[in-house]
Protein backbone atom coordinates (compact mmCIF):
# COMPACT_ATOMS: atom_id res chain seq x y z
CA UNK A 1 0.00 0.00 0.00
CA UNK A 2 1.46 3.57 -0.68
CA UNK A 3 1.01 6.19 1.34
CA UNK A 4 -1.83 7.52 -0.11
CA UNK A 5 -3.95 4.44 0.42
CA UNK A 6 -2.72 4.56 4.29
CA UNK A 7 -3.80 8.04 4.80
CA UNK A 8 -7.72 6.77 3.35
CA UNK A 9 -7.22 3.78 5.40
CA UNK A 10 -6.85 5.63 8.98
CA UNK A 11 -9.38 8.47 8.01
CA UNK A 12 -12.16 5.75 6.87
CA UNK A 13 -11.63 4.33 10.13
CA UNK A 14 -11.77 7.88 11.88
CA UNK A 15 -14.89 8.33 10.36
CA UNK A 16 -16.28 5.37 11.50
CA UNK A 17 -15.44 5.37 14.84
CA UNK A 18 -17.35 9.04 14.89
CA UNK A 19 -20.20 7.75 13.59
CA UNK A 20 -20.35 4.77 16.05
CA UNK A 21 -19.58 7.52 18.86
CA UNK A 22 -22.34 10.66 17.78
CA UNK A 23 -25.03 8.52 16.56
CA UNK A 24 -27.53 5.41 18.13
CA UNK A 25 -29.05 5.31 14.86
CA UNK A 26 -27.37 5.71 11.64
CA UNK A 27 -29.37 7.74 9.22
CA UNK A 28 -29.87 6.32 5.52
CA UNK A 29 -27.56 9.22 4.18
CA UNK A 30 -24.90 8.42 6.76
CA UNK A 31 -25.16 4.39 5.73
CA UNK A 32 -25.42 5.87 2.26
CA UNK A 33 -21.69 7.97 3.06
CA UNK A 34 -20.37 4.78 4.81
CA UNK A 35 -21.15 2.60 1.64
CA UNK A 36 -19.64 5.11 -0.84
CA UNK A 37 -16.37 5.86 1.12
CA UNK A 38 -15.54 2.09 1.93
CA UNK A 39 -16.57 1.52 -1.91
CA UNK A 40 -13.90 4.60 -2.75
CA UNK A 41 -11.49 3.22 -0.68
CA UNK A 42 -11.48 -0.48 -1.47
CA UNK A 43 -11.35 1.15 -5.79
CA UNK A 44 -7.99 3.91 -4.94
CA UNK A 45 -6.52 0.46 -2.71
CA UNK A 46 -7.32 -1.33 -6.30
CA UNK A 47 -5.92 0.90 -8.68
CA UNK A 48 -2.75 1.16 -6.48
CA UNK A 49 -2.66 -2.36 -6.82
CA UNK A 50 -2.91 -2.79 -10.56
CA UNK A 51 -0.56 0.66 -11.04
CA UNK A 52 -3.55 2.02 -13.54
CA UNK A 53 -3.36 5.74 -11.40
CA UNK A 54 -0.48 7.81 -12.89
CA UNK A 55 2.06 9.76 -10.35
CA UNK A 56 0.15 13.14 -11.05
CA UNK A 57 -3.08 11.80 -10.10
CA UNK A 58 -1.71 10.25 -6.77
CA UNK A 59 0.57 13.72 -5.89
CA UNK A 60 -3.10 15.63 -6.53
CA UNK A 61 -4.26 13.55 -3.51
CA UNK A 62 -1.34 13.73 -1.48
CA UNK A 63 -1.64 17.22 -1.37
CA UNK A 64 -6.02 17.41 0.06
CA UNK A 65 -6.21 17.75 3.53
CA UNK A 66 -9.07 14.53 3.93
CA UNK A 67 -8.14 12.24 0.95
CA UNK A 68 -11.51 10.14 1.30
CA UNK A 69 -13.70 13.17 2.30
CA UNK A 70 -12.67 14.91 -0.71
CA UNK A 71 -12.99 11.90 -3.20
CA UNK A 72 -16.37 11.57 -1.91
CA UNK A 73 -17.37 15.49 -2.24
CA UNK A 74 -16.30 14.77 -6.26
CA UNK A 75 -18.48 11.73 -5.71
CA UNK A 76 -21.53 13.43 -4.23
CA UNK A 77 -21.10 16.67 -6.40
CA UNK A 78 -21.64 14.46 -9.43
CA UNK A 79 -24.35 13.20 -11.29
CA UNK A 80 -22.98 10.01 -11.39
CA UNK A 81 -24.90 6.84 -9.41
CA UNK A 82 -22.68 3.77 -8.77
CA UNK A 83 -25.93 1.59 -9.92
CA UNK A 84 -26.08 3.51 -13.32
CA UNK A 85 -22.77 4.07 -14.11
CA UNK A 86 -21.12 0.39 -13.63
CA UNK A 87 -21.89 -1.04 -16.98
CA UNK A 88 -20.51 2.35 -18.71
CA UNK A 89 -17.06 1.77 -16.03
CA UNK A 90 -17.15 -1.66 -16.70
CA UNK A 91 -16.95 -1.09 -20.46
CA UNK A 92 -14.67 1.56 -20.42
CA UNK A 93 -12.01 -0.60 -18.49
CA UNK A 94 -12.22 -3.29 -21.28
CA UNK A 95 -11.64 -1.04 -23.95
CA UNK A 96 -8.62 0.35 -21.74
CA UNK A 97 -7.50 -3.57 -20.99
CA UNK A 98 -7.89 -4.17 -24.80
CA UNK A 99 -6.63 -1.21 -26.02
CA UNK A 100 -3.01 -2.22 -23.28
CA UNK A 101 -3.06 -5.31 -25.00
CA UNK A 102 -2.83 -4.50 -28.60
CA UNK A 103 -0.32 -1.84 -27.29
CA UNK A 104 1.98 -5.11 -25.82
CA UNK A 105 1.87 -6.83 -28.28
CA UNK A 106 2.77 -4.37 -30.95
CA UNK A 107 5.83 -3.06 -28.53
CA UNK A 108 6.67 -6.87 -28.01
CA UNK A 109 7.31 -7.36 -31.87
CA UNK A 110 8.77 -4.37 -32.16
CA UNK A 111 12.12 -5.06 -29.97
């Protein structure tokens, strides 16, 4: 894990462990804001993994002062909806898997 996906890490669980402390009942907009920033989370700890997030993208982050509360303010500010937007993600990262393919193989002949 790089830093950046540390920093998400502790302030997911800081914002849990405020929401189990100021509330008896969570809301359906807080379990909505739990959902979303474990789902943003788990995706940044994902692209980290696969190295698909170039250096510019992860200094951007480095430099907010809440990593996850400000990935989830581009979230909420959006018109986007996880449930209507996964088949146009989904499709977009095979074009990008197909389109790194043809790209290895043509540098692979190449040398």
């Amino acid at each position: 894990m790089n830093d950046v996906n540390n920093r998400i890490f502790r302030e997911f669980t800081e914002f849990f462990d405020n929401v189990e402390k100021s509330a008896s009942e969570i809301s359906v907009t807080t379990a909505y804001e739990i959902t979303m920033k474990s789902t943003i989370s788990t995706a940044i700890i994902v692209l980290e993994s696969e190295g698909r997030l170039e250096e510019r993208y992860w200094n951007h982050l480095r430099v907010q002062n809440n990593i996850l509360d400000f990935l989830y303010d581009l979230w909420v500010g959006s018109c986007h909806s996880l449930a209507s937007d996964f088949s146009t993600i989904m499709k977009a990262l095979e074009v990008l898997h197909k389109e790194s393919r043809r790209f290895n193989e043509k540098t692979c002949f190449k040398r």
